[in-house]
PDB file of N, CA and C in Angstrom:
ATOM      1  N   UNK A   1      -1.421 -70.927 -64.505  1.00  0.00           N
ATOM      2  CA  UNK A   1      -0.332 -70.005 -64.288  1.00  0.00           C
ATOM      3  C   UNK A   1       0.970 -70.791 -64.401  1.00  0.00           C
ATOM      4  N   UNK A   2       1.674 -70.453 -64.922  1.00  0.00           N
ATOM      5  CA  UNK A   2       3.454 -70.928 -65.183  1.00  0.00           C
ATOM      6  C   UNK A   2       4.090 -70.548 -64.149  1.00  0.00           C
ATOM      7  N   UNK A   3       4.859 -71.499 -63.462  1.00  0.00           N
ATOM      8  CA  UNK A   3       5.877 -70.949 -62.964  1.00  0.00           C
ATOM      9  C   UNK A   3       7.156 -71.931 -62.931  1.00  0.00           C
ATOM     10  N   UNK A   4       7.935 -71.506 -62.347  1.00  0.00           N
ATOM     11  CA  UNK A   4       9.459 -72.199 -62.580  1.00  0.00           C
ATOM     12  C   UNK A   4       9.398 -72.519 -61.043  1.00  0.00           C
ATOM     13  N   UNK A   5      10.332 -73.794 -60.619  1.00  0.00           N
ATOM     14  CA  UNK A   5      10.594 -74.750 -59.240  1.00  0.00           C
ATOM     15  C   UNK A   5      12.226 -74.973 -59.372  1.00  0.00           C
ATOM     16  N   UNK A   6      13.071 -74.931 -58.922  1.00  0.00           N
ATOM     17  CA  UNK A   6      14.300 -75.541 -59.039  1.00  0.00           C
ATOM     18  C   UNK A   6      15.275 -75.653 -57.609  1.00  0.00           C
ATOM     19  N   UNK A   7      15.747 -76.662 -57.501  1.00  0.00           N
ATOM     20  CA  UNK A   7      16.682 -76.473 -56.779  1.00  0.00           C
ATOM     21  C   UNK A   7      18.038 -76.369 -56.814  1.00  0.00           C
ATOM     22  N   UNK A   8      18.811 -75.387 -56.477  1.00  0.00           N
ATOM     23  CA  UNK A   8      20.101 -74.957 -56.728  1.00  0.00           C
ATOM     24  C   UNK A   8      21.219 -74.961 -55.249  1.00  0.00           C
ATOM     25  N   UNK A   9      21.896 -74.569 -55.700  1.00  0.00           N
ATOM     26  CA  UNK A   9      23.206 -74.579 -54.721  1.00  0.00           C
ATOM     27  C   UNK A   9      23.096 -73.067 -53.935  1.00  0.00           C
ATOM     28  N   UNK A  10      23.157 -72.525 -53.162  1.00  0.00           N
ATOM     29  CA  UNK A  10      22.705 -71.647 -52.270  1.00  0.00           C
ATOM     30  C   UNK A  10      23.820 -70.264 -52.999  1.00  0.00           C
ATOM     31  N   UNK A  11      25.219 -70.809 -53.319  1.00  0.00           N
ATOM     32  CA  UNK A  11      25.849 -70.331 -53.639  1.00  0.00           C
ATOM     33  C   UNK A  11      25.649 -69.033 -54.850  1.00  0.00           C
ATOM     34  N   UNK A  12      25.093 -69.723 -55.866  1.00  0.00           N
ATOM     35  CA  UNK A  12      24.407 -69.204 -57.342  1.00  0.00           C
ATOM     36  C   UNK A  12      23.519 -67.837 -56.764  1.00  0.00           C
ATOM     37  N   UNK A  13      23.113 -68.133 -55.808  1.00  0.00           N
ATOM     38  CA  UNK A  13      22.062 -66.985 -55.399  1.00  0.00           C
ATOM     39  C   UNK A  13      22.632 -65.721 -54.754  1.00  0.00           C
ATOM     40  N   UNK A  14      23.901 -66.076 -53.917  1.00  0.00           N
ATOM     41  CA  UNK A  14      24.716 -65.294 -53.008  1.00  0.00           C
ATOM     42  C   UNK A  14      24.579 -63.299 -53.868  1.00  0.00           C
ATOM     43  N   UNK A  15      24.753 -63.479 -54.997  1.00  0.00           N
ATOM     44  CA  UNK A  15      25.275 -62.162 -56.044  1.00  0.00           C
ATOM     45  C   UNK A  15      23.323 -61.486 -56.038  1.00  0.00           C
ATOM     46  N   UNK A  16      22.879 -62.186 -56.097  1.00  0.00           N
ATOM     47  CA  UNK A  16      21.394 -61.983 -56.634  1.00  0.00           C
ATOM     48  C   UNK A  16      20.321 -61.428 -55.039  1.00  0.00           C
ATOM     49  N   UNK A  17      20.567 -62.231 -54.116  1.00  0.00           N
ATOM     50  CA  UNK A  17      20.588 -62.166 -52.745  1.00  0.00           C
ATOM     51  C   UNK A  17      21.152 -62.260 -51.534  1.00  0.00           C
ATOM     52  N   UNK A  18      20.722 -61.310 -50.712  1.00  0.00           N
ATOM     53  CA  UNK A  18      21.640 -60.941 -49.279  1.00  0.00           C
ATOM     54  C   UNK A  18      21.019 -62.384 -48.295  1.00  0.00           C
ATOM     55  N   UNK A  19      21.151 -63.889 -48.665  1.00  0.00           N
ATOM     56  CA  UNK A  19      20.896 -64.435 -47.829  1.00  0.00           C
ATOM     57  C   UNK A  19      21.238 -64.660 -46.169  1.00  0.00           C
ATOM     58  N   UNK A  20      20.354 -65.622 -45.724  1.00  0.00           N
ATOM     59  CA  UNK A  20      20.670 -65.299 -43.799  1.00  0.00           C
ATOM     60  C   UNK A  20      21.915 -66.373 -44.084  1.00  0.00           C
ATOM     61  N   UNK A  21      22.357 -66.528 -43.011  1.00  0.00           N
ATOM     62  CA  UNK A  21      23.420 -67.285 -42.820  1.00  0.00           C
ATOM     63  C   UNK A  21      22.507 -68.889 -42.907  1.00  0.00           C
ATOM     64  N   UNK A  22      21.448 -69.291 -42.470  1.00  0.00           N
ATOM     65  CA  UNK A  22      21.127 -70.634 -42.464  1.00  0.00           C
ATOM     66  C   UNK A  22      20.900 -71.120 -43.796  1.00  0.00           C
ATOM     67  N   UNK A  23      20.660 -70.026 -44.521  1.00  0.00           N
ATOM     68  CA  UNK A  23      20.519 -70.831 -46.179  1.00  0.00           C
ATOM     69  C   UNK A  23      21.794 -70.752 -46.741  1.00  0.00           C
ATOM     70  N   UNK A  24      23.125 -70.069 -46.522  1.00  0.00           N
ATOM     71  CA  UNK A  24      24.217 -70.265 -47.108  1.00  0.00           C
ATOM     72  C   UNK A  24      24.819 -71.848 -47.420  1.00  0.00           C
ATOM     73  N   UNK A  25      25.337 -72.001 -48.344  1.00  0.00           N
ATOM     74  CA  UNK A  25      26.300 -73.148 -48.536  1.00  0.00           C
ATOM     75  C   UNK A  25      25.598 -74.837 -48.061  1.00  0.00           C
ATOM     76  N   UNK A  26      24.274 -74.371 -48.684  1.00  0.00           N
ATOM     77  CA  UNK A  26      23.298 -75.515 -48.972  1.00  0.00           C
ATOM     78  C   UNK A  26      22.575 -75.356 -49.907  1.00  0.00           C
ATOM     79  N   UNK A  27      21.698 -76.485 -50.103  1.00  0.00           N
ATOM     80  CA  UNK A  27      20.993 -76.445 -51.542  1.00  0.00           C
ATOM     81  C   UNK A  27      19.443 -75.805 -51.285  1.00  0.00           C
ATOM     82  N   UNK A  28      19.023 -75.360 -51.954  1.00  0.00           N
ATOM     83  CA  UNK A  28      17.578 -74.241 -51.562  1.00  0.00           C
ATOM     84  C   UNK A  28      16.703 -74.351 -52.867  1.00  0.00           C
ATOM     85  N   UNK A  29      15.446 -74.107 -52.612  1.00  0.00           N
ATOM     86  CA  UNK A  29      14.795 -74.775 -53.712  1.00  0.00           C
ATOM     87  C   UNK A  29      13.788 -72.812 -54.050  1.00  0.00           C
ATOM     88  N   UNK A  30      13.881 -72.582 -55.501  1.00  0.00           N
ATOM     89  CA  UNK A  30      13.767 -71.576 -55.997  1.00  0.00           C
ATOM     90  C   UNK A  30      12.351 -71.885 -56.275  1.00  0.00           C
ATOM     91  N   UNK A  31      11.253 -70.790 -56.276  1.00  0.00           N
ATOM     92  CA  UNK A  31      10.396 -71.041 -56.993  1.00  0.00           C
ATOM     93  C   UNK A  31      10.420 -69.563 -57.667  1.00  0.00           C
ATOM     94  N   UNK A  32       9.789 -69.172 -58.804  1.00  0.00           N
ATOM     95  CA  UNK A  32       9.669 -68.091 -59.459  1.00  0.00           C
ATOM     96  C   UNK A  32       7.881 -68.175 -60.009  1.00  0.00           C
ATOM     97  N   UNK A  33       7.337 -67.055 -59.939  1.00  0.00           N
ATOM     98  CA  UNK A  33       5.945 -66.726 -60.067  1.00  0.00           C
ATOM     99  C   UNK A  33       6.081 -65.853 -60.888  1.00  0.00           C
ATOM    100  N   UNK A  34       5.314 -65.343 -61.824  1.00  0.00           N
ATOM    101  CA  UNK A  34       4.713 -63.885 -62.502  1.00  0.00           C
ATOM    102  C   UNK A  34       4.291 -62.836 -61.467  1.00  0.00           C
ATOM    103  N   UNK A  35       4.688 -61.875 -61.403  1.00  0.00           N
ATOM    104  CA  UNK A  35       4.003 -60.982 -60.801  1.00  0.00           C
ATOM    105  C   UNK A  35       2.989 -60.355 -61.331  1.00  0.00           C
ATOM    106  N   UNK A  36       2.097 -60.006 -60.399  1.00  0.00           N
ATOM    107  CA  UNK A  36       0.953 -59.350 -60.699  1.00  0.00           C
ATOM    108  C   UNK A  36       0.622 -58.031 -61.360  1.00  0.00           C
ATOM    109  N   UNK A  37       0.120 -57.721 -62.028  1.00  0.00           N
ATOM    110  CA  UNK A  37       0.129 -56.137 -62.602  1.00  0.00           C
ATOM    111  C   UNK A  37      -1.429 -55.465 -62.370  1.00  0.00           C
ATOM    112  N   UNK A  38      -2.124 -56.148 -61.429  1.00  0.00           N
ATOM    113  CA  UNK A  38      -2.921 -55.513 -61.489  1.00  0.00           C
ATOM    114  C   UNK A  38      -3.245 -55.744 -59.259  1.00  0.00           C
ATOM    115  N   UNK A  39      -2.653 -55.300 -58.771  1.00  0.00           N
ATOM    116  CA  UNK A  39      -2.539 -55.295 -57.065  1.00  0.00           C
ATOM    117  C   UNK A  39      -3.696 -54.676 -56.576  1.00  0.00           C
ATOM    118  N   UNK A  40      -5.036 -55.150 -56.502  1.00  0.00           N
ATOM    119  CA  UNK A  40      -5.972 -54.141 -55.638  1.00  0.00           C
ATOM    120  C   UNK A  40      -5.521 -53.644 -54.265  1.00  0.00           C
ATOM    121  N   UNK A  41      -5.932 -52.326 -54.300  1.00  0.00           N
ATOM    122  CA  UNK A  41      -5.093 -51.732 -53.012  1.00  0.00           C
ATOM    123  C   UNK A  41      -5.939 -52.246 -51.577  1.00  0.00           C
ATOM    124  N   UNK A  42      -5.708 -52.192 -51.113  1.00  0.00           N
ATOM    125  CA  UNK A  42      -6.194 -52.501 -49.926  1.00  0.00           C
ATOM    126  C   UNK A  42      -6.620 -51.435 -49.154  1.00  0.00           C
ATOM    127  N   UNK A  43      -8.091 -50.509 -49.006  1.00  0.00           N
ATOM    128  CA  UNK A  43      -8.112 -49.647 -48.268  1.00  0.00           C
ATOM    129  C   UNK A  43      -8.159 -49.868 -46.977  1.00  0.00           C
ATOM    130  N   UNK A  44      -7.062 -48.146 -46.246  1.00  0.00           N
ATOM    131  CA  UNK A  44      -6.158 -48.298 -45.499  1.00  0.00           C
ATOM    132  C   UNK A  44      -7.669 -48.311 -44.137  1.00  0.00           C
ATOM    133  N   UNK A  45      -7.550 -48.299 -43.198  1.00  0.00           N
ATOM    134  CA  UNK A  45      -8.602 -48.616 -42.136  1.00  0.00           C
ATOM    135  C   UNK A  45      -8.546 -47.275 -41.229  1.00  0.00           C
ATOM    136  N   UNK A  46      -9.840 -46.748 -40.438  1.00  0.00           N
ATOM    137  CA  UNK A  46      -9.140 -45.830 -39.698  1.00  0.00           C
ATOM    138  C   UNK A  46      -9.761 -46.395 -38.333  1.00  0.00           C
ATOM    139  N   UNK A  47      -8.901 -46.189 -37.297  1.00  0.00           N
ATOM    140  CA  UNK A  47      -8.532 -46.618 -36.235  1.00  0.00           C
ATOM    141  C   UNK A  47      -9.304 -45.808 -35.361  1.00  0.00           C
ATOM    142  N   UNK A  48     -10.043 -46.571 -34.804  1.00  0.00           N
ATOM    143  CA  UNK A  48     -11.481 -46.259 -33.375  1.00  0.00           C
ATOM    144  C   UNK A  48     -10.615 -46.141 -32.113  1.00  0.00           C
ATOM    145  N   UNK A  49     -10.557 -45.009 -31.557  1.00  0.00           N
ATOM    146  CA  UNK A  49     -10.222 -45.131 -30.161  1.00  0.00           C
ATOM    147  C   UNK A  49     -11.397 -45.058 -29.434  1.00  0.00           C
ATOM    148  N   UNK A  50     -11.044 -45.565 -28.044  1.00  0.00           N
ATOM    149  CA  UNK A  50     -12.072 -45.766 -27.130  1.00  0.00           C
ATOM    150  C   UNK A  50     -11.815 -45.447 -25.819  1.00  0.00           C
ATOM    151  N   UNK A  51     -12.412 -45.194 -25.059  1.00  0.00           N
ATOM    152  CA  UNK A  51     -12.359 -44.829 -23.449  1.00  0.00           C
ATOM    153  C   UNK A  51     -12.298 -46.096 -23.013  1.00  0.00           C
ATOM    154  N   UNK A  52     -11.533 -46.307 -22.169  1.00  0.00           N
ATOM    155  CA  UNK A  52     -11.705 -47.467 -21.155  1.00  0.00           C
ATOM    156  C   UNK A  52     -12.699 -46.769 -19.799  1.00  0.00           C
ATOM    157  N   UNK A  53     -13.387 -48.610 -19.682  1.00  0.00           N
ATOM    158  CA  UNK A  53     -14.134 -48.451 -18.506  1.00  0.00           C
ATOM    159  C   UNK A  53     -13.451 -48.209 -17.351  1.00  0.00           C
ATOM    160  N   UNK A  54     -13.195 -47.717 -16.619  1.00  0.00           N
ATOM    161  CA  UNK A  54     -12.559 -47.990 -15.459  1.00  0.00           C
ATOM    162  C   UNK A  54     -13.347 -46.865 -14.595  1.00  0.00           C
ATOM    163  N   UNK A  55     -13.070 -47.244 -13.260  1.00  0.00           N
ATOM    164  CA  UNK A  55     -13.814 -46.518 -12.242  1.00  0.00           C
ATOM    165  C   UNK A  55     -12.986 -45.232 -12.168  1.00  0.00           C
ATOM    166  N   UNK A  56     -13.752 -44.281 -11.754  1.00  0.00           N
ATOM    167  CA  UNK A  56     -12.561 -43.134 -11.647  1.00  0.00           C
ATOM    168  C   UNK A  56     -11.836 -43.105 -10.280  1.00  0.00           C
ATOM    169  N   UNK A  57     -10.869 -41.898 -11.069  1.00  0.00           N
ATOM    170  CA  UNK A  57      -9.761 -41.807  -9.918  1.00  0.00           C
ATOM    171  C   UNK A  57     -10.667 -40.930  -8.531  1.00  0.00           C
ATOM    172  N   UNK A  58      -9.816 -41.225  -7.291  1.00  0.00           N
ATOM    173  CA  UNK A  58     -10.079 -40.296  -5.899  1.00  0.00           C
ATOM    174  C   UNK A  58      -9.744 -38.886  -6.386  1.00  0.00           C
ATOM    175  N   UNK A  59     -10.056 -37.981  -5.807  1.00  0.00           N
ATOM    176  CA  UNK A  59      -9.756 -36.533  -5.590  1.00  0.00           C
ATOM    177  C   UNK A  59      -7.878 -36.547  -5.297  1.00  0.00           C
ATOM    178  N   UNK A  60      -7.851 -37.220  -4.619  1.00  0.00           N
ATOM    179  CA  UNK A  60      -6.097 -37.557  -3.589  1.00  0.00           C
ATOM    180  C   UNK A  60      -5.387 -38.183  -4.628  1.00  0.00           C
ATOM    181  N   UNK A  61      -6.065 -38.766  -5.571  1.00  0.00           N
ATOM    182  CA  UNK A  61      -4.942 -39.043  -6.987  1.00  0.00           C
ATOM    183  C   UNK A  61      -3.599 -37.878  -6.871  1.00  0.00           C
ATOM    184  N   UNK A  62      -4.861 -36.696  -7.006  1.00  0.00           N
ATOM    185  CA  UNK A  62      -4.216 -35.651  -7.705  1.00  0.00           C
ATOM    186  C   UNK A  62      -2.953 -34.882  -7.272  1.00  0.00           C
ATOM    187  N   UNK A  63      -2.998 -35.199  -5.246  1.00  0.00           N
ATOM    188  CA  UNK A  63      -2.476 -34.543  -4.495  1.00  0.00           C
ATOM    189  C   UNK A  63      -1.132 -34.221  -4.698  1.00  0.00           C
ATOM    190  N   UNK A  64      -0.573 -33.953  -4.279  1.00  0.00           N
ATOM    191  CA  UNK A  64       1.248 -33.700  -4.368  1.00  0.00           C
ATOM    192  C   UNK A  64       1.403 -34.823  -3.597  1.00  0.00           C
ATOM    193  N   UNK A  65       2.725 -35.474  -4.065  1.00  0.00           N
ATOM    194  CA  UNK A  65       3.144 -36.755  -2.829  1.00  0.00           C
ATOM    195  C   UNK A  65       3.760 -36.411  -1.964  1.00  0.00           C
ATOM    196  N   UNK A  66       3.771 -36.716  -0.726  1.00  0.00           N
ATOM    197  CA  UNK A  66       4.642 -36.779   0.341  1.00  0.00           C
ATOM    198  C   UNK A  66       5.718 -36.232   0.264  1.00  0.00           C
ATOM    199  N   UNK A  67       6.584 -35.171   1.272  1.00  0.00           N
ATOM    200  CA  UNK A  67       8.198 -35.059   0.789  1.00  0.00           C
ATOM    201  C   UNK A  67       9.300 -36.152   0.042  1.00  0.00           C
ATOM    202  N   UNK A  68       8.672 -37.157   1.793  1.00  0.00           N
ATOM    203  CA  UNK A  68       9.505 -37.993   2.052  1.00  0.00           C
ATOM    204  C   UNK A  68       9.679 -38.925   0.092  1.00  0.00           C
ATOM    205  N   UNK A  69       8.673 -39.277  -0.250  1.00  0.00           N
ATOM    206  CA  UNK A  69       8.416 -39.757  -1.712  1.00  0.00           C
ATOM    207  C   UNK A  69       9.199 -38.891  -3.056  1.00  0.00           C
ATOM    208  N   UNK A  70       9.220 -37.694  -2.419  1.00  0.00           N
ATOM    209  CA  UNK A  70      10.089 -36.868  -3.250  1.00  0.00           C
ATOM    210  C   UNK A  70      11.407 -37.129  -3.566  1.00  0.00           C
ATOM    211  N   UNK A  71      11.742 -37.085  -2.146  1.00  0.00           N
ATOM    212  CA  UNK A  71      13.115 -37.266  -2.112  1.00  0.00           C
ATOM    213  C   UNK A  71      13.658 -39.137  -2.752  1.00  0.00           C
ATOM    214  N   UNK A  72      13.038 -40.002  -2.315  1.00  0.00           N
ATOM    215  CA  UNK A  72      13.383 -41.130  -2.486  1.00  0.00           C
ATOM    216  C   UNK A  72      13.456 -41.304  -4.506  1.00  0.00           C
ATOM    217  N   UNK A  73      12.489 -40.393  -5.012  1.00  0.00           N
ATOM    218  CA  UNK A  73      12.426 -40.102  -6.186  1.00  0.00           C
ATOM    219  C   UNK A  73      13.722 -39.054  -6.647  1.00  0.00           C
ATOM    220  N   UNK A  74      14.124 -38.291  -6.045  1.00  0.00           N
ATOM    221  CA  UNK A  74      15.352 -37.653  -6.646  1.00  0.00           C
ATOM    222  C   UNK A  74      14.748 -36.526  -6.915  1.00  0.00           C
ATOM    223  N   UNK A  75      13.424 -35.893  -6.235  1.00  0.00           N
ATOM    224  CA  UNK A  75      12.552 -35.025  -7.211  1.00  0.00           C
ATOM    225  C   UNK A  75      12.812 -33.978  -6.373  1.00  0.00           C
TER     226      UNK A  75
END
């Protein structure tokens, strides 16, 4: 495979790319590749949900809270 290596002045690139500020106004080394024309896709995955183990909740989970809890809540 061919490709091109060079190093240039950070500057040259400024028009071509939105560089970060740490590569500005230093020297940066280019490489250039062929791109690919033939990209196998990657099939997409489908996603397993699961129950967690956990012990269950009390009955009193469910209860209404306390006034007093209300109020300290703004509720």
């Amino acid at each position: 495979m061919e490709y091109l290596r060079q190093t240039v002045g950070s500057d040259k690139l400024s028009d071509v790319f939105d560089l970060p500020a740490a590569l500005r106004n230093r020297k940066v080394q280019v490489i250039i590749l062929p791109a690919e024309d033939n990209v196998a896709e990657v099939p997409k995955r489908k996603r397993q949900f699961d129950f967690v183990d956990a012990p269950t909740l009390p009955d009193s989970f469910f209860d209404p809270l306390p006034e007093e809890e209300l109020q300290a809540w703004g509720l």
